[in-house]
Structures are given as C-alpha cells and as structure tokens.
N, C-alpha and C. Protein backbone atom coordinates (compact mmCIF):
# COMPACT_ATOMS: atom_id res chain seq x y z
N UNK A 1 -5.74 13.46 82.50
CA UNK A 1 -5.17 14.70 82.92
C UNK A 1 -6.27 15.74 82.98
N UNK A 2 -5.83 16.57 83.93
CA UNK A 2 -7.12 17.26 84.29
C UNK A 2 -6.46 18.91 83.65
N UNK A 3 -7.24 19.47 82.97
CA UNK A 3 -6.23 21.06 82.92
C UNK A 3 -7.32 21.83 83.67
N UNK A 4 -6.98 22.84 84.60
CA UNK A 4 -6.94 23.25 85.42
C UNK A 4 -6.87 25.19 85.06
N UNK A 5 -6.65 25.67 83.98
CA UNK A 5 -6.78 26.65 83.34
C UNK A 5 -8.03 27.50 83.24
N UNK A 6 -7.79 28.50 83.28
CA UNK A 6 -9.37 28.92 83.36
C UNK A 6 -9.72 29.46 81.48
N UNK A 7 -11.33 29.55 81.20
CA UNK A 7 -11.88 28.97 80.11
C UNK A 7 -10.92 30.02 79.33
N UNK A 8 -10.53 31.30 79.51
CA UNK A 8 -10.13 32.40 78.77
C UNK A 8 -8.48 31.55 77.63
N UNK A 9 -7.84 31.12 78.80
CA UNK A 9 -6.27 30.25 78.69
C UNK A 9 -6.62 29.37 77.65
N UNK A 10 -7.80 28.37 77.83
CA UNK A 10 -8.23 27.17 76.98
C UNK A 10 -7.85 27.83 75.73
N UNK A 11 -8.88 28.83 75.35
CA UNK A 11 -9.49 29.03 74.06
C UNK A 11 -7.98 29.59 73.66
N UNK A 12 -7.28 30.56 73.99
CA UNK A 12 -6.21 31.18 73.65
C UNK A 12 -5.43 29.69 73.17
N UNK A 13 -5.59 28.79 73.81
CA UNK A 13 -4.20 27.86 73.58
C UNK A 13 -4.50 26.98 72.42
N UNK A 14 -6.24 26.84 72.07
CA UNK A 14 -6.85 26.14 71.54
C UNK A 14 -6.56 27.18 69.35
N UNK A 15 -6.85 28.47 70.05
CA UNK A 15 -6.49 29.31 68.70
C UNK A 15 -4.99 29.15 68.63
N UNK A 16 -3.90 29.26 69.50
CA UNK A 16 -2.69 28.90 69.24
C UNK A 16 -2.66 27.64 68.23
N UNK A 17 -2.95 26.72 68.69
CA UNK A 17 -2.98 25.46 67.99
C UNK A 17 -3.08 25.52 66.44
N UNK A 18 -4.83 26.24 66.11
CA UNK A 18 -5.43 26.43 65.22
C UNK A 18 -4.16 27.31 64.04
N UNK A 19 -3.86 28.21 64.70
CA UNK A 19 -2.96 29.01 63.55
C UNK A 19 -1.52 28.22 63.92
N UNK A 20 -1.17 27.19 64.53
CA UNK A 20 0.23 26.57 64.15
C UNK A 20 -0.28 26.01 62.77
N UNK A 21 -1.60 24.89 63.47
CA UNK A 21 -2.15 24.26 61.90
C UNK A 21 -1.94 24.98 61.14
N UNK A 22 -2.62 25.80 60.83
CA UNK A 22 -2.71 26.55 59.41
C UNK A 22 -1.53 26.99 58.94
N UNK A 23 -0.79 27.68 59.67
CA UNK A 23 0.78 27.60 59.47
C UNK A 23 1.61 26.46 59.03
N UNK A 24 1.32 25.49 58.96
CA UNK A 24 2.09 24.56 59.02
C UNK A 24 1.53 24.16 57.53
N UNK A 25 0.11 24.34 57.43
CA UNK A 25 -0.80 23.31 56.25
C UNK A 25 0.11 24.77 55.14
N UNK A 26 0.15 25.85 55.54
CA UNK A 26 0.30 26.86 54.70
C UNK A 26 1.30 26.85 54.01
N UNK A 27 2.67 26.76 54.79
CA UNK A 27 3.70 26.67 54.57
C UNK A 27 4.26 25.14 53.52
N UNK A 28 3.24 23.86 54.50
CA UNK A 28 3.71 22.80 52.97
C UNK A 28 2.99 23.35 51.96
N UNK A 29 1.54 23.73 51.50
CA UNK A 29 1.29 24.25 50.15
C UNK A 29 1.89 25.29 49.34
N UNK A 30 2.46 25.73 49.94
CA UNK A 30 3.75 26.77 49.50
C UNK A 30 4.74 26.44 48.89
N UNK A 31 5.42 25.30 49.50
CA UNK A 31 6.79 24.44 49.29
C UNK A 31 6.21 23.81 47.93
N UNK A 32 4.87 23.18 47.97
CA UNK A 32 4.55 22.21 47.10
C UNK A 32 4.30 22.98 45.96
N UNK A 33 4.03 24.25 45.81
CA UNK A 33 3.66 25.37 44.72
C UNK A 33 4.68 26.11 44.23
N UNK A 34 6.06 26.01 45.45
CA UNK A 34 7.24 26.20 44.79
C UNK A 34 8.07 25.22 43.86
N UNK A 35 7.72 24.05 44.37
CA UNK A 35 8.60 23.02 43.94
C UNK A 35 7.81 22.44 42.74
N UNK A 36 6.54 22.88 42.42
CA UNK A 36 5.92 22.62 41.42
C UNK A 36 6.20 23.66 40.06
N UNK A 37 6.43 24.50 40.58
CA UNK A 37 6.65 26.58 39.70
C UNK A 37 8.32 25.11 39.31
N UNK A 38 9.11 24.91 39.99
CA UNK A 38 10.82 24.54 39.82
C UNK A 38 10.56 23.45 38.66
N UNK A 39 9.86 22.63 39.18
CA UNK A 39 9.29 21.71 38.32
C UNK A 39 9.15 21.97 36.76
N UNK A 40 8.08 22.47 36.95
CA UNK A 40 7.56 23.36 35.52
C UNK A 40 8.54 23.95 34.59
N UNK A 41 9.78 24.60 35.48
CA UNK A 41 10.82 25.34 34.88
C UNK A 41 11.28 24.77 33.99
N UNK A 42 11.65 24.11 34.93
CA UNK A 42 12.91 22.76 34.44
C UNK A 42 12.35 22.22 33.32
N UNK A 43 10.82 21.24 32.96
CA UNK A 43 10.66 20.82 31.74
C UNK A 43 10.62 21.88 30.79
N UNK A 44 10.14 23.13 31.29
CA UNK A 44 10.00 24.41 30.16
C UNK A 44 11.38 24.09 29.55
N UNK A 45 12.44 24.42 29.92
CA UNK A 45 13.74 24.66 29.56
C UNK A 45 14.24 23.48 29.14
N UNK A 46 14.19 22.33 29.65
CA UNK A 46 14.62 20.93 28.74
C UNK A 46 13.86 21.11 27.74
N UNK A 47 12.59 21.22 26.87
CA UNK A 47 11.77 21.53 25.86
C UNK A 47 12.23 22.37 24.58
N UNK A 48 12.58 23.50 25.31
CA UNK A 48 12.90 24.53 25.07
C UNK A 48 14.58 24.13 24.21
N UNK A 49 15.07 23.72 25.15
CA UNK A 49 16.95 22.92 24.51
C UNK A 49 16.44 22.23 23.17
N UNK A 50 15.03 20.92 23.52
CA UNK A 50 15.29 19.92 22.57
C UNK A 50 14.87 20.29 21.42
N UNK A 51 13.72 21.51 21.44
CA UNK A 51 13.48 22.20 19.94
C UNK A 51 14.73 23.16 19.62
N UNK A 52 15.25 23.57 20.04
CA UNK A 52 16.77 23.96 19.66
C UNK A 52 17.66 23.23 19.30
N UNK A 53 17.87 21.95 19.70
CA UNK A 53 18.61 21.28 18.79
C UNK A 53 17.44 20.13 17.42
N UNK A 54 16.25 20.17 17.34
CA UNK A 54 15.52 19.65 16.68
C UNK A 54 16.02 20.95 15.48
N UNK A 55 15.54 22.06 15.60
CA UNK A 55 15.74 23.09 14.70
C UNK A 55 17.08 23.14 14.13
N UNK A 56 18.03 23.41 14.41
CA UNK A 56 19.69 22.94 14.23
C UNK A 56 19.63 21.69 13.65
N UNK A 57 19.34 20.20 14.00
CA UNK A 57 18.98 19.60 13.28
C UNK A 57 18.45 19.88 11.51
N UNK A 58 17.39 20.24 11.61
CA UNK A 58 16.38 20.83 10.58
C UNK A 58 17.13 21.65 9.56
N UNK A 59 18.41 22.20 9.90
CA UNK A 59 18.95 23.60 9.15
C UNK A 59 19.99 22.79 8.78
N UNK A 60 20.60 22.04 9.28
CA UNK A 60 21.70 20.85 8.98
C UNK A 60 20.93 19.77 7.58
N UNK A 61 19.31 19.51 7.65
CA UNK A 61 19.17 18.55 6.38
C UNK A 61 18.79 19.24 5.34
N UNK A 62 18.73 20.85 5.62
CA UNK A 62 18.02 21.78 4.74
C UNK A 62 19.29 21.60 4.06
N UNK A 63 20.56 22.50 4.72
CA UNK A 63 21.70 22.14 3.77
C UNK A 63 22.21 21.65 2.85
N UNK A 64 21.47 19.86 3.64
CA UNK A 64 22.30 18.76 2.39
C UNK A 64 21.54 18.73 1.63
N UNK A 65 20.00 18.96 1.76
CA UNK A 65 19.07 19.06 0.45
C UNK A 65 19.51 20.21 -0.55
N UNK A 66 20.27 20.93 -0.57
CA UNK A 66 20.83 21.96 -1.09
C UNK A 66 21.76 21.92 -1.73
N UNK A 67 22.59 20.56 -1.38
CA UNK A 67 24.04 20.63 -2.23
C UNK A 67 23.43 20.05 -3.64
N UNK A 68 24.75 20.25 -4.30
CA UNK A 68 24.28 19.77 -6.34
C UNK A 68 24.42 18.44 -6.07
N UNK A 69 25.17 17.90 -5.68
CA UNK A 69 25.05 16.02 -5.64
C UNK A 69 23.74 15.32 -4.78
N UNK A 70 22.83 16.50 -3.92
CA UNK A 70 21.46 15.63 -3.83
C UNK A 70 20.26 16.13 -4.69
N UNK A 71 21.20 17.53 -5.05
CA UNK A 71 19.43 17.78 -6.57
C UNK A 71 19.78 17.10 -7.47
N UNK A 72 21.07 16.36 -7.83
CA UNK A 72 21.31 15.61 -8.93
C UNK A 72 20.66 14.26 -9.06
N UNK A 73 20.86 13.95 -7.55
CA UNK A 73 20.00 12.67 -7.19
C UNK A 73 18.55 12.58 -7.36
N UNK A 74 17.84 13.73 -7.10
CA UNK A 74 16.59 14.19 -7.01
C UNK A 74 15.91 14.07 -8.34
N UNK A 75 16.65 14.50 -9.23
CA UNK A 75 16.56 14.72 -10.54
C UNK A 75 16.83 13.16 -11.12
N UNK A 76 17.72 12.53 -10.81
CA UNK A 76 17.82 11.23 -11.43
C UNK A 76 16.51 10.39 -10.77
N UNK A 77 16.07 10.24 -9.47
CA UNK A 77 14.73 9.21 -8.76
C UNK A 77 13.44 9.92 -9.75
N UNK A 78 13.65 11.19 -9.83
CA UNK A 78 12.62 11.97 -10.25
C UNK A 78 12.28 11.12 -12.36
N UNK A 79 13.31 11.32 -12.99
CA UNK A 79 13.45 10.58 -14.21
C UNK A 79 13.28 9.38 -14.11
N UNK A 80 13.94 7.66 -13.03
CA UNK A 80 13.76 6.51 -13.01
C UNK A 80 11.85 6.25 -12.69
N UNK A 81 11.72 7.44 -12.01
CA UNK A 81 10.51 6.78 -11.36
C UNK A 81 9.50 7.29 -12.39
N UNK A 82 9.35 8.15 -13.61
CA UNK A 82 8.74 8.42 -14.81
C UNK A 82 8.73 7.07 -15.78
N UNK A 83 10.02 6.70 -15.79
CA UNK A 83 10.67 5.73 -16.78
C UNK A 83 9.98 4.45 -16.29
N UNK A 84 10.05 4.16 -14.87
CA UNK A 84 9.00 2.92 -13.77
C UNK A 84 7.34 3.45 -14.35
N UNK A 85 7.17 4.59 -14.54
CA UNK A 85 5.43 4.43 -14.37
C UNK A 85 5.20 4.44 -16.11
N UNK A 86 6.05 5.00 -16.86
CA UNK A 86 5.39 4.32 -18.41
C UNK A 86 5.78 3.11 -18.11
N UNK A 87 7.08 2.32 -17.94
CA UNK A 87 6.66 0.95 -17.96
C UNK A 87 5.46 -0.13 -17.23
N UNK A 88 5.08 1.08 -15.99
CA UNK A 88 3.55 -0.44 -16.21
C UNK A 88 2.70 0.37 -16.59
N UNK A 89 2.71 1.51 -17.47
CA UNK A 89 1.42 2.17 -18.31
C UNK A 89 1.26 0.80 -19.53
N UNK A 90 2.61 0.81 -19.94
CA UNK A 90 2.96 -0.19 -21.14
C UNK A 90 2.53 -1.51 -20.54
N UNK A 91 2.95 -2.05 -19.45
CA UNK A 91 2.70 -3.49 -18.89
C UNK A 91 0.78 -3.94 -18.75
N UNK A 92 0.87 -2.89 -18.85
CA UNK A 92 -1.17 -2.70 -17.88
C UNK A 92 -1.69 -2.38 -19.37
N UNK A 93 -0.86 -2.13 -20.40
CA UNK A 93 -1.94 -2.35 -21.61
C UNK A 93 -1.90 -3.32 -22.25
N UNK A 94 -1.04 -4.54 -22.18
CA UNK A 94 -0.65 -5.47 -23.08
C UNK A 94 -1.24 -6.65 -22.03
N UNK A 95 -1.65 -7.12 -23.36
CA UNK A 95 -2.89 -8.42 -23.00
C UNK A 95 -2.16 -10.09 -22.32
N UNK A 96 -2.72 -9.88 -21.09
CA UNK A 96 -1.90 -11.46 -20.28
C UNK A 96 -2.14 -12.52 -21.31
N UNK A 97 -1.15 -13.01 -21.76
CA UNK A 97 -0.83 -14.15 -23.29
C UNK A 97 -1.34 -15.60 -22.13
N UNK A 98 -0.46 -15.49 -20.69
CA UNK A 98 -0.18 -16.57 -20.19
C UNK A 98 -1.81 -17.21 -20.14
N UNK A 99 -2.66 -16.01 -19.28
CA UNK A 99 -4.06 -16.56 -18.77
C UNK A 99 -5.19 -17.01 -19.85
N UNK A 100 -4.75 -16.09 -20.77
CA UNK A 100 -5.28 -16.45 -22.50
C UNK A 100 -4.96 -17.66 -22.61
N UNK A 101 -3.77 -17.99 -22.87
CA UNK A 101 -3.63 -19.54 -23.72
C UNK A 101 -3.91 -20.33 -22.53
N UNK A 102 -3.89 -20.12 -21.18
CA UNK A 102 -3.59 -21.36 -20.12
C UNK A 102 -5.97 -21.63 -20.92
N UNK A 103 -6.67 -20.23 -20.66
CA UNK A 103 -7.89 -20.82 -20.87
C UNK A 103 -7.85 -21.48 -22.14
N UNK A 104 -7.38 -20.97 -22.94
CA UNK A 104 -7.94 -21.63 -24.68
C UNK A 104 -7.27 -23.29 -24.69
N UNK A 105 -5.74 -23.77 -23.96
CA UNK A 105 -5.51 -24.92 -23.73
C UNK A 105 -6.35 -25.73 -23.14
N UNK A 106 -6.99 -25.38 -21.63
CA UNK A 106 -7.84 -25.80 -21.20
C UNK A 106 -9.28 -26.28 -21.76
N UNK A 107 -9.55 -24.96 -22.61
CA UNK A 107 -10.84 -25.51 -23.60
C UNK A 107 -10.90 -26.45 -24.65
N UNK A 108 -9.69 -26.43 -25.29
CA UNK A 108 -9.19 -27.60 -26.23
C UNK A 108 -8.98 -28.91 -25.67
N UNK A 109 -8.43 -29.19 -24.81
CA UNK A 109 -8.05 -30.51 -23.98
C UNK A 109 -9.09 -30.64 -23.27
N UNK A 110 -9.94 -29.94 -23.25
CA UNK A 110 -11.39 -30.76 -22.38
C UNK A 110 -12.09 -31.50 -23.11
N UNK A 111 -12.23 -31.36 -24.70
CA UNK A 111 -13.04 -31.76 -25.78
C UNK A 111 -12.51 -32.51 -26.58
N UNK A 112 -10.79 -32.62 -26.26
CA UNK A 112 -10.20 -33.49 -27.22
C UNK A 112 -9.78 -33.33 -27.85
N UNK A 113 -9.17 -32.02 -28.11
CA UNK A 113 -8.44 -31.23 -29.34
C UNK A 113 -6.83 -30.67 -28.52
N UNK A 114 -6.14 -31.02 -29.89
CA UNK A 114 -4.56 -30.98 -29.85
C UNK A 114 -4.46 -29.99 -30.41
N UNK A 115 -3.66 -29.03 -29.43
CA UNK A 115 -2.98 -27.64 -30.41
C UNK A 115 -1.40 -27.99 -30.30
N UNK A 116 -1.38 -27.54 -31.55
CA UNK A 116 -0.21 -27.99 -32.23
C UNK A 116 1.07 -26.76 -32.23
N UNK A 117 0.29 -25.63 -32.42
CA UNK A 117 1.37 -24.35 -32.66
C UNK A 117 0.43 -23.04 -32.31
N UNK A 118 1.17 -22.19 -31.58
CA UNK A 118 1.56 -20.84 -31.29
C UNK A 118 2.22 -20.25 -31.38
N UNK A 119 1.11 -18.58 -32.57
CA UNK A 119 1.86 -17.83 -32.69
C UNK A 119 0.96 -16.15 -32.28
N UNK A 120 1.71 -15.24 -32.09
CA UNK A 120 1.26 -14.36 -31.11
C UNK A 120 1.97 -12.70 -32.35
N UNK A 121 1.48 -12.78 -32.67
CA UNK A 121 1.76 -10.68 -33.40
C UNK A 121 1.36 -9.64 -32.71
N UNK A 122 2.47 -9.19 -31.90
CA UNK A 122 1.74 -8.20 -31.20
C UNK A 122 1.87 -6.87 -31.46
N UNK A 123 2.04 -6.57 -33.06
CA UNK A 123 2.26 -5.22 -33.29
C UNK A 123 0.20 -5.49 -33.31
N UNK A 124 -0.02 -6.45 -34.00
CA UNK A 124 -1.77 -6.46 -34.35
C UNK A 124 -2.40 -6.71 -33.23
N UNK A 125 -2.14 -7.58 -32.37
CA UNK A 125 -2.35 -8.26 -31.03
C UNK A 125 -3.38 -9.48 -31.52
N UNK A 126 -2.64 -10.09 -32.25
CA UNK A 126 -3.29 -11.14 -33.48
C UNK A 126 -2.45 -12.85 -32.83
N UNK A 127 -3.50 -13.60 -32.85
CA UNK A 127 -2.62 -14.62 -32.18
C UNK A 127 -3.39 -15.88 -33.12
N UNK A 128 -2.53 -16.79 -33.67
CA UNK A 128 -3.01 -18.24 -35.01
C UNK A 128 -2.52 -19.24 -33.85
N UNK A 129 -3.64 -20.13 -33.78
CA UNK A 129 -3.14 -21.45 -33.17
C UNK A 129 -3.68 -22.82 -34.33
N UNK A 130 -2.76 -23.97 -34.48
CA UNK A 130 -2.80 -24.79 -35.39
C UNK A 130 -3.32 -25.87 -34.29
N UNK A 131 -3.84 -26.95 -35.02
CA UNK A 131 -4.26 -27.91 -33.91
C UNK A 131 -5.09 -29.07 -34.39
N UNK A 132 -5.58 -30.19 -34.15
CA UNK A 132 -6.01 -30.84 -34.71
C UNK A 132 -7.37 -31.85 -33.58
N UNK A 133 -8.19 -32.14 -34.59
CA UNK A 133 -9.80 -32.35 -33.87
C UNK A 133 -10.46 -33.54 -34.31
N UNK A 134 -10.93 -34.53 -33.48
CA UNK A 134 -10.83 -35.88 -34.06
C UNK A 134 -12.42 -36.06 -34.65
N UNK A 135 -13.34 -34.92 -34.72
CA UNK A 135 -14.43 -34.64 -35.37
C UNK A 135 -14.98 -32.94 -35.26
N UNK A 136 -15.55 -32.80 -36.47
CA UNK A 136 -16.39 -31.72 -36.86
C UNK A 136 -17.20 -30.93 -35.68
N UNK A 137 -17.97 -31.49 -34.75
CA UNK A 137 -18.52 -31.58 -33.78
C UNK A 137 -17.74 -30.95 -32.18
N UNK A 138 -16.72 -31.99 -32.47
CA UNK A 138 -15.99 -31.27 -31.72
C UNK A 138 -15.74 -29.86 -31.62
N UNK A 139 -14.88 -29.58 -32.50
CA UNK A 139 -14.23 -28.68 -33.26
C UNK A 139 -15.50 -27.43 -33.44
N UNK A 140 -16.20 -27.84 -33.44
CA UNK A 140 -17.63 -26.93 -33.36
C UNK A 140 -17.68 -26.10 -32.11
N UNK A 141 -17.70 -27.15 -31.33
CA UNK A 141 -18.16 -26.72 -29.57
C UNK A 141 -16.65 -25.91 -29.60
N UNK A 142 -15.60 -26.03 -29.80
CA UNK A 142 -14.77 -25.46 -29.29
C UNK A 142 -14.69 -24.39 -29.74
N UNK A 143 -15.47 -23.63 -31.27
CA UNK A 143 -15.22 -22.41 -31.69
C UNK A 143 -16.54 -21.74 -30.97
N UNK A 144 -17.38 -22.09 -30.57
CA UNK A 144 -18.42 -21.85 -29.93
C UNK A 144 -18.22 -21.23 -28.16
N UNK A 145 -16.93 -21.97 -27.94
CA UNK A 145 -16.20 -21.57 -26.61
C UNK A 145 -15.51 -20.63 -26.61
N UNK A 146 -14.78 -20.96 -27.66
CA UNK A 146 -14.20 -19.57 -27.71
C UNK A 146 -14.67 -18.04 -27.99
N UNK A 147 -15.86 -17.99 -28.67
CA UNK A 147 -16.88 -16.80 -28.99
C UNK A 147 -17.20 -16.43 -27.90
N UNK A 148 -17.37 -17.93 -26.21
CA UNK A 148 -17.51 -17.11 -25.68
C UNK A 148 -16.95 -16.43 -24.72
N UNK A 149 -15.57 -17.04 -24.67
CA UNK A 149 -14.30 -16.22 -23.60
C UNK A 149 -14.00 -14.84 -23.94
N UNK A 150 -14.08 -13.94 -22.98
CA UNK A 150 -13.80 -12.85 -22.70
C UNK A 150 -12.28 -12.77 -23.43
N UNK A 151 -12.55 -11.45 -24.15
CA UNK A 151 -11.32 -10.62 -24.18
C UNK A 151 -10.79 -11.35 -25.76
N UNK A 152 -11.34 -12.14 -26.32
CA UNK A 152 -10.90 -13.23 -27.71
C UNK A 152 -12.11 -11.91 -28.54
N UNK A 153 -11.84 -11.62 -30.17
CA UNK A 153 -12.78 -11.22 -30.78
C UNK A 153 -12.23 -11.94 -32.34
N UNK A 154 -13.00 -11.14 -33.11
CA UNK A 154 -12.96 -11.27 -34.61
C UNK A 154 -12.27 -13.51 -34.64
N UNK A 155 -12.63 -13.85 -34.34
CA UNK A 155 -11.96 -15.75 -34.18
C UNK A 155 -12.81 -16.32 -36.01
N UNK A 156 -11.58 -16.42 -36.35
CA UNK A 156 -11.86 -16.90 -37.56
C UNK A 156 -10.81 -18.10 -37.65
N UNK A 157 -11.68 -18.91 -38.24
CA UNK A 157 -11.40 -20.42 -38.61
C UNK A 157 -11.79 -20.40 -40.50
N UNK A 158 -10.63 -21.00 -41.49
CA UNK A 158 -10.90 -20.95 -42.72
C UNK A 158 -11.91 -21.86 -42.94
N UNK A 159 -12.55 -21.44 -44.11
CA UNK A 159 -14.01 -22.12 -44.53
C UNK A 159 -13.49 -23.61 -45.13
N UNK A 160 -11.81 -23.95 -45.66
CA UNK A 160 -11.90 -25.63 -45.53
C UNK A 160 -11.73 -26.59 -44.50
N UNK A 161 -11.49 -25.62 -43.31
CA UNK A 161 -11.66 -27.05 -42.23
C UNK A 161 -12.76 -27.45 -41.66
N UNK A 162 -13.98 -26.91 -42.28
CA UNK A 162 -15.55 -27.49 -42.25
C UNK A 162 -15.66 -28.40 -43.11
N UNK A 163 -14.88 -29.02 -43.72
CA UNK A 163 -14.97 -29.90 -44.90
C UNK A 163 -14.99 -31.11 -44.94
N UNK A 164 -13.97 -31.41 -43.96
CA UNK A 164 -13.73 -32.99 -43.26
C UNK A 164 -14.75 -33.21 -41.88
N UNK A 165 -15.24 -34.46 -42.25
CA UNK A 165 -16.32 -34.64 -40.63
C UNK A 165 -15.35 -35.44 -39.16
N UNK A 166 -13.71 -35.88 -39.48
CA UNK A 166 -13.29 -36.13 -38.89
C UNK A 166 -11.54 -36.31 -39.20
N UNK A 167 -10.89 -36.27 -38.21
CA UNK A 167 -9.49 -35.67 -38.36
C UNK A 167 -9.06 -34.68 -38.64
N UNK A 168 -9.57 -33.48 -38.56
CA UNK A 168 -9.52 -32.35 -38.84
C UNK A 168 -8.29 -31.37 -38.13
N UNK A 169 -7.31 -31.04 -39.09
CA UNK A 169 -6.14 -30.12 -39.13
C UNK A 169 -6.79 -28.71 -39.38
N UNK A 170 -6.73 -27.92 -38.27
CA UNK A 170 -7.52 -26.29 -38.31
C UNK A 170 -6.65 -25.73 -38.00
N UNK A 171 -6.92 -24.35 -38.73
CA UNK A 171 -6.05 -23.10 -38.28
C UNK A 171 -7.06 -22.11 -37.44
N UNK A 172 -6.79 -21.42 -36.55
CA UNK A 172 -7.90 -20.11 -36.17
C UNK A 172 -6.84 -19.22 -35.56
N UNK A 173 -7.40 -17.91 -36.43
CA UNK A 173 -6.75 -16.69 -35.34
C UNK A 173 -8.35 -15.94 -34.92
N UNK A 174 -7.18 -15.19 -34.04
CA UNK A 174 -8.21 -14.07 -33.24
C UNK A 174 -7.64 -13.21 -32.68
N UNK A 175 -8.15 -12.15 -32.76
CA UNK A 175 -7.70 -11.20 -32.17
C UNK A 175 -8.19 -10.60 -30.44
N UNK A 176 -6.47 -10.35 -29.89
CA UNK A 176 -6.83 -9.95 -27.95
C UNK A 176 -7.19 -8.66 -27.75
C-alpha cells in the first residue's frame, strides 16, 4: 500500500499513534496501581480482623488464668514439681547399689570366690559382704581389686581370715 499523504499528515498520524500508545500503556499502569492500592487494602484489613480476634483470643486465656480453680492448679504443679526435684536431689545422692555389687560380683567370680551374703546400711552407706575363697592368694588379689574400684573406701577385712591358707570364710565391709 502506497500512502499518498503529504509528509505534514504522516507525522501528525504517526504522533496520533504515539499518544494512543502511551495512553493506552498509561491507563493499564494505572488499573494495575489501582488494583494493586485494592489489593493491599484488602490484606491490610484481613490482618488487621485476624489480630483482633488473636487479641480477643488473648483476653479470653488471660481470664481463665485468673479464675481460683487455675491459680489453685498453678499452685498445686508449682508444689508437685518441688516435691519431683528434691526427689532426684535425693535419687542423685544415693550411691547405685546395683552397678556396685554387679562390679564387686564380677570381681569375685573371676578369681573364684563365692559371696555368700549382702548387706547394705544406708543410714552409714556401709555395705558387709560374707563369702568364701578357696585360697589366701586368692582372696588377696580380690581385696587388692577392690582398693582399686572407684567409689569403695575404708574396705576392711578382719585380721582372722588371714589365718587360714585355704578355704577361707571372710567377712569385708566398706564403705560407698
């Protein structure tokens, strides 16, 4: 197609064009800056609701923390859970009997020695085991083991069961 217009018409029709464009580009960034402003509103104000009922919420558990039947409660968890922490103040000071005797059994039955009886005082924290040792020697190494397990002190064995060099019926306490 040939246009036929002279150059003045061109340019006029050519700036027509130019400001429809821009008109047109203008008008969607507008829409899109309105509908973005609507946008914005809208979450403002849903936000706005849900800390209003979060707060209402909030004033509703303040309440029940307020009535006498949950400070009563408060007051009772508050006493059990005192009463829970002396008991493992008490638990965490008293000496594991189980891991004690499971070692001192172990040390006896490795060498050949029969314990016979356990007994445990724990106002003293004093513990006598009876037992019997098919030599002197034995019976040696085993008080020698025991001097050197942790957490055993003062281990006394009476001065007549050094007497016999074999079959030997011993007593020993010690203290945990």
């Amino acid at each position: 197609m040939i246009n036929l217009l002279p150059p003045g018409q061109k340019k006029e029709l050519e700036q027509e064009g130019i400001l429809k464009l821009v008109l047109t580009f203008g008008i969607i960034v507008l829409a899109f800056l309105v509908s973005l402003t609507l946008i914005l509103v809208s979450i403002k104000f849903s936000l706005l609701a849900d800390l209003r009922a979060q707060e209402i919420y909030i004033e509703q558990k303040q309440k029940e923390l307020e009535k006498p039947e949950t400070q009563e409660l408060k007051a009772k968890i508050k006493e059990y859970n005192s009463i829970l922490f002396k008991l493992e103040a008490f638990y965490r000071r008293q000496p594991n009997l189980t891991s004690i005797f499971e070692e001192i059994s172990f040390l006896a039955y490795s060498k050949g020695i029969y314990l016979t009886t356990f007994k445990f005082d724990s106002q003293a924290s004093q513990v006598s085991l009876t037992g019997f040792s098919p030599t002197c020697e034995i019976l040696l190494q085993f008080k020698e083991n025991l001097e050197k397990t942790e957490g055993l002190k003062e281990i006394v064995f009476p001065d007549d069961t050094w007497l016999q060099d074999t079959n030997i019926n011993f007593l020993v306490s010690f203290k945990i």
